[in-house]
N, C-alpha and C. Protein backbone atom coordinates (compact mmCIF):
# COMPACT_ATOMS: atom_id res chain seq x y z
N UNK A 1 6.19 50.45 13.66
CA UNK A 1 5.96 50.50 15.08
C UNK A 1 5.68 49.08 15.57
N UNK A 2 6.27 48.79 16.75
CA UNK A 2 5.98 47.56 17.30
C UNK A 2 4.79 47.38 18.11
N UNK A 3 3.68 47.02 18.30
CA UNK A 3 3.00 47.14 19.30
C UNK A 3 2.19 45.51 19.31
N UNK A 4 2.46 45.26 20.80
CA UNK A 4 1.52 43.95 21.22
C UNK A 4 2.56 42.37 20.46
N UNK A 5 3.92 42.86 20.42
CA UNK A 5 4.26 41.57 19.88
C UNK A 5 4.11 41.65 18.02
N UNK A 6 3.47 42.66 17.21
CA UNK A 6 3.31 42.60 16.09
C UNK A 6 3.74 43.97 15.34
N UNK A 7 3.73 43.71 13.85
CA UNK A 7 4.36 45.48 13.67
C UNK A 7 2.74 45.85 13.59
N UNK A 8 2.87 47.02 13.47
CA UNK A 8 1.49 47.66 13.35
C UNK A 8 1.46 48.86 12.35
N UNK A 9 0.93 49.07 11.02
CA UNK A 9 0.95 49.53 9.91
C UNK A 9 0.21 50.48 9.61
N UNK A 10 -1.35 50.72 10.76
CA UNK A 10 -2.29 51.14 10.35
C UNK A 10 -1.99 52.78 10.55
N UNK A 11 -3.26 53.90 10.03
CA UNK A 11 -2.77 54.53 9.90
C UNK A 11 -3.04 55.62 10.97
N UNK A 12 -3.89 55.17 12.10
CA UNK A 12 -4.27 56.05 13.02
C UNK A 12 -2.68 55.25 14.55
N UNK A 13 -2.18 54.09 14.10
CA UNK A 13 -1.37 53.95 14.87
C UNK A 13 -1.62 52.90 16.56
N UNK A 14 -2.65 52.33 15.80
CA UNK A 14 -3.44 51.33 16.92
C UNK A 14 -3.17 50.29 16.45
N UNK A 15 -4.26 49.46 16.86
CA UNK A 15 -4.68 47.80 16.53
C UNK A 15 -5.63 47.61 15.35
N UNK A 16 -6.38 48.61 15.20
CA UNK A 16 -7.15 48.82 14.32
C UNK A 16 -7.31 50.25 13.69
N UNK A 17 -7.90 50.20 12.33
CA UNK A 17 -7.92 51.26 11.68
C UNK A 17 -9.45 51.72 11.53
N UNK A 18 -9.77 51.26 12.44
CA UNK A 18 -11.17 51.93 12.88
C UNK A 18 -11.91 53.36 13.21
N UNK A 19 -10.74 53.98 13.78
CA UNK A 19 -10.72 55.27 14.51
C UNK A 19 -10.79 56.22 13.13
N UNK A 20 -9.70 55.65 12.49
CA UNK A 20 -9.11 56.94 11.34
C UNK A 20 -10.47 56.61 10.01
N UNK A 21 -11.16 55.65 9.94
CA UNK A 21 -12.30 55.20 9.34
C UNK A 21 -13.70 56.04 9.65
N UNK A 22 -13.65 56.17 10.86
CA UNK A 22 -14.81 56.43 11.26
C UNK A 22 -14.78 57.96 11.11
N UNK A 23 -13.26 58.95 11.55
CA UNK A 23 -13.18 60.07 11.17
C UNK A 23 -12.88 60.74 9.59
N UNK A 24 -12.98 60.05 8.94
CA UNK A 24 -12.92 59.64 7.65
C UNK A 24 -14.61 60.06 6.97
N UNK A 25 -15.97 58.67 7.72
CA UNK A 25 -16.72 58.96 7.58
C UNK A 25 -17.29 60.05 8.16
N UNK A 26 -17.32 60.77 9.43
CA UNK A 26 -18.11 61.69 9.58
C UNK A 26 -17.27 62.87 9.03
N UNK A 27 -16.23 63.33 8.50
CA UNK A 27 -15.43 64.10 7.79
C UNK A 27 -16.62 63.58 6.22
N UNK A 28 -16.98 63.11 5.92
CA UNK A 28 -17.28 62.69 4.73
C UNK A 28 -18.71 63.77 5.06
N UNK A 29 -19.49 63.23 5.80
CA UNK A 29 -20.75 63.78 5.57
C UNK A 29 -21.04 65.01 6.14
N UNK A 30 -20.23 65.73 6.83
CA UNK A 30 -19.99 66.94 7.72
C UNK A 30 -19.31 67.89 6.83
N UNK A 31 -18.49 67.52 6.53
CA UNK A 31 -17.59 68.91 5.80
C UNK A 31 -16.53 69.52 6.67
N UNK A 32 -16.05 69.84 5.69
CA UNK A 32 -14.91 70.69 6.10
C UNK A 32 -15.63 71.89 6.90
N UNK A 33 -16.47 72.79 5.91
CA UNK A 33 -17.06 74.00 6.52
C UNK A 33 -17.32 73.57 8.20
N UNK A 34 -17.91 72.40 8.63
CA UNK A 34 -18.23 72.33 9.67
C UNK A 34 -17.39 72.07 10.39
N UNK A 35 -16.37 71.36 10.45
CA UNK A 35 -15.17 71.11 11.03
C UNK A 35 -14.63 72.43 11.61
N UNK A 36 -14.25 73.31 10.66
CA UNK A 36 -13.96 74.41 10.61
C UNK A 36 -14.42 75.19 11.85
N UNK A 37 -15.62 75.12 11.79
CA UNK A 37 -17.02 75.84 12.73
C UNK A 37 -17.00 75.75 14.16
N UNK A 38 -16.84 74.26 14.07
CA UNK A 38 -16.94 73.28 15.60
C UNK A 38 -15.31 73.51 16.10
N UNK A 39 -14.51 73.57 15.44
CA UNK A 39 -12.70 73.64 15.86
C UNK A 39 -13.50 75.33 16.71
N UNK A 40 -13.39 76.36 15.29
CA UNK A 40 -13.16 77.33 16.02
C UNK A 40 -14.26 77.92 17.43
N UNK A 41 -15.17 77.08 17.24
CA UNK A 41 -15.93 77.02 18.56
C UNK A 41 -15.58 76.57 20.04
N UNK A 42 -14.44 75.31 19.81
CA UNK A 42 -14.17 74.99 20.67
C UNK A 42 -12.70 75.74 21.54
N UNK A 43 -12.38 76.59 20.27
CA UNK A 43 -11.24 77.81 20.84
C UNK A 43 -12.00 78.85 21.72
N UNK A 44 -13.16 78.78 21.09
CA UNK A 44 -14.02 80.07 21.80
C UNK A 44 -14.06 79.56 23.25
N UNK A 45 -14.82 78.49 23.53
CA UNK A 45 -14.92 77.50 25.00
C UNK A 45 -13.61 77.89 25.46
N UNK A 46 -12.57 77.31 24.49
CA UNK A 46 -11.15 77.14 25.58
C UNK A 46 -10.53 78.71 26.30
N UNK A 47 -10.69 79.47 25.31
CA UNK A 47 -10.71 81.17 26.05
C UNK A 47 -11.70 80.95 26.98
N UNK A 48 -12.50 81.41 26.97
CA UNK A 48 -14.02 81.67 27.96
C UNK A 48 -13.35 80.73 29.20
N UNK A 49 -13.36 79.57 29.20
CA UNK A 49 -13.19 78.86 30.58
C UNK A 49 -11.98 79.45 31.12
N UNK A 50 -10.84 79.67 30.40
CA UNK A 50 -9.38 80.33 30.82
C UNK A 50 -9.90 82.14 31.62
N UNK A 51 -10.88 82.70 30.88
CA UNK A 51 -11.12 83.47 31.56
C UNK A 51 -11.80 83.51 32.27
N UNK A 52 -12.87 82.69 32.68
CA UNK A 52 -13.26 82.96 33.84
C UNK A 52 -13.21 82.20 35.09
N UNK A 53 -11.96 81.12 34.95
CA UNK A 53 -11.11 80.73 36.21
C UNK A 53 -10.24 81.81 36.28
N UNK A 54 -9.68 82.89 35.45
CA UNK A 54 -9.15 83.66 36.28
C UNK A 54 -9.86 84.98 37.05
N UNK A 55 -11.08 84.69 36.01
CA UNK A 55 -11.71 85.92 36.84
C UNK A 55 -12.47 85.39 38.44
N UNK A 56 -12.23 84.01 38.51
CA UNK A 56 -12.18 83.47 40.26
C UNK A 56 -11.19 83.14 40.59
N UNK A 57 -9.77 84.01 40.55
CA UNK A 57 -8.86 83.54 41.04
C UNK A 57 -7.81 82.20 41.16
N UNK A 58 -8.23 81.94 39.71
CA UNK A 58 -7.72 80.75 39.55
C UNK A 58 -6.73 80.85 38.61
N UNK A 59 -5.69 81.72 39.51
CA UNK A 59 -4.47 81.85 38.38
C UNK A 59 -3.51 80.88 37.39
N UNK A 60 -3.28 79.99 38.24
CA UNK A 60 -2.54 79.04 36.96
C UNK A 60 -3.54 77.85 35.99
N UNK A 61 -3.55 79.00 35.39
CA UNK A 61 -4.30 78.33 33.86
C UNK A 61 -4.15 79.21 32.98
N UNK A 62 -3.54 78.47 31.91
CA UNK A 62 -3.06 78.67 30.58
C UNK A 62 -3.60 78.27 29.53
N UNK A 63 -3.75 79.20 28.59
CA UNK A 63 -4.76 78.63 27.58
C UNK A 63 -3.81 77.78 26.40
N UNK A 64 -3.38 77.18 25.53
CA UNK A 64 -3.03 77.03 24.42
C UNK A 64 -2.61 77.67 23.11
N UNK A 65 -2.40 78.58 22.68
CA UNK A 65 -2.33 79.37 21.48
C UNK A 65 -2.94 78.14 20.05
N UNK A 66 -4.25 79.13 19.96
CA UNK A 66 -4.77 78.51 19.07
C UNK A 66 -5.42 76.79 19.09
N UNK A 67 -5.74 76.46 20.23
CA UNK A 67 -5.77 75.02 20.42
C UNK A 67 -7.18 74.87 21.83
N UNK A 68 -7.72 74.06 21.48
CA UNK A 68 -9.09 73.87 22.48
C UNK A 68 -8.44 73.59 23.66
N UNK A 69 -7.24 73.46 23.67
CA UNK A 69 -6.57 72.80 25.49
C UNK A 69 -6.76 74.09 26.26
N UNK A 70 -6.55 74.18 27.46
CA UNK A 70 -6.25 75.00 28.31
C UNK A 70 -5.68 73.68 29.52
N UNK A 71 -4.61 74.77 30.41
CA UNK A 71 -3.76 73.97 31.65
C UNK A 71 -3.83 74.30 32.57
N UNK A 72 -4.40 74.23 33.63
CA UNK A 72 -4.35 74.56 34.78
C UNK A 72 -4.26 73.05 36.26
């Protein structure tokens, strides 16, 4: 990848490999189990808010299949 005039190698795809380091470390001391926990928590959020903009009439919003996004 070219970026800024230089190739760029790293592995999160920036300037630095800082990002993918740091998720690296708190992946280190967290766990998987928790990862796990907090993902599927944040599916729970992403339903819940999808439903209850529609339960105020806030029809265009779409949740994601399987994914913390929702679109509206």
């Amino acid at each position: 990848m070219l970026y800024v005039g230089t190739h760029d190698t790293t592995i999160s795809g920036s300037r630095n490999d800082f990002l993918a380091l740091n998720l690296w470390y708190v992946f280190q001391k967290k766990g998987a189990k928790v990862f796990k926990e907090e993902g599927k928590q944040c599916i729970k959020n992403a339903t819940y808010l999808t439903q209850k903009l529609k339960e105020n009439e806030a029809s265009q919003c779409w949740p994601f299949s399987k994914s913390n996004h929702c679109s509206f």
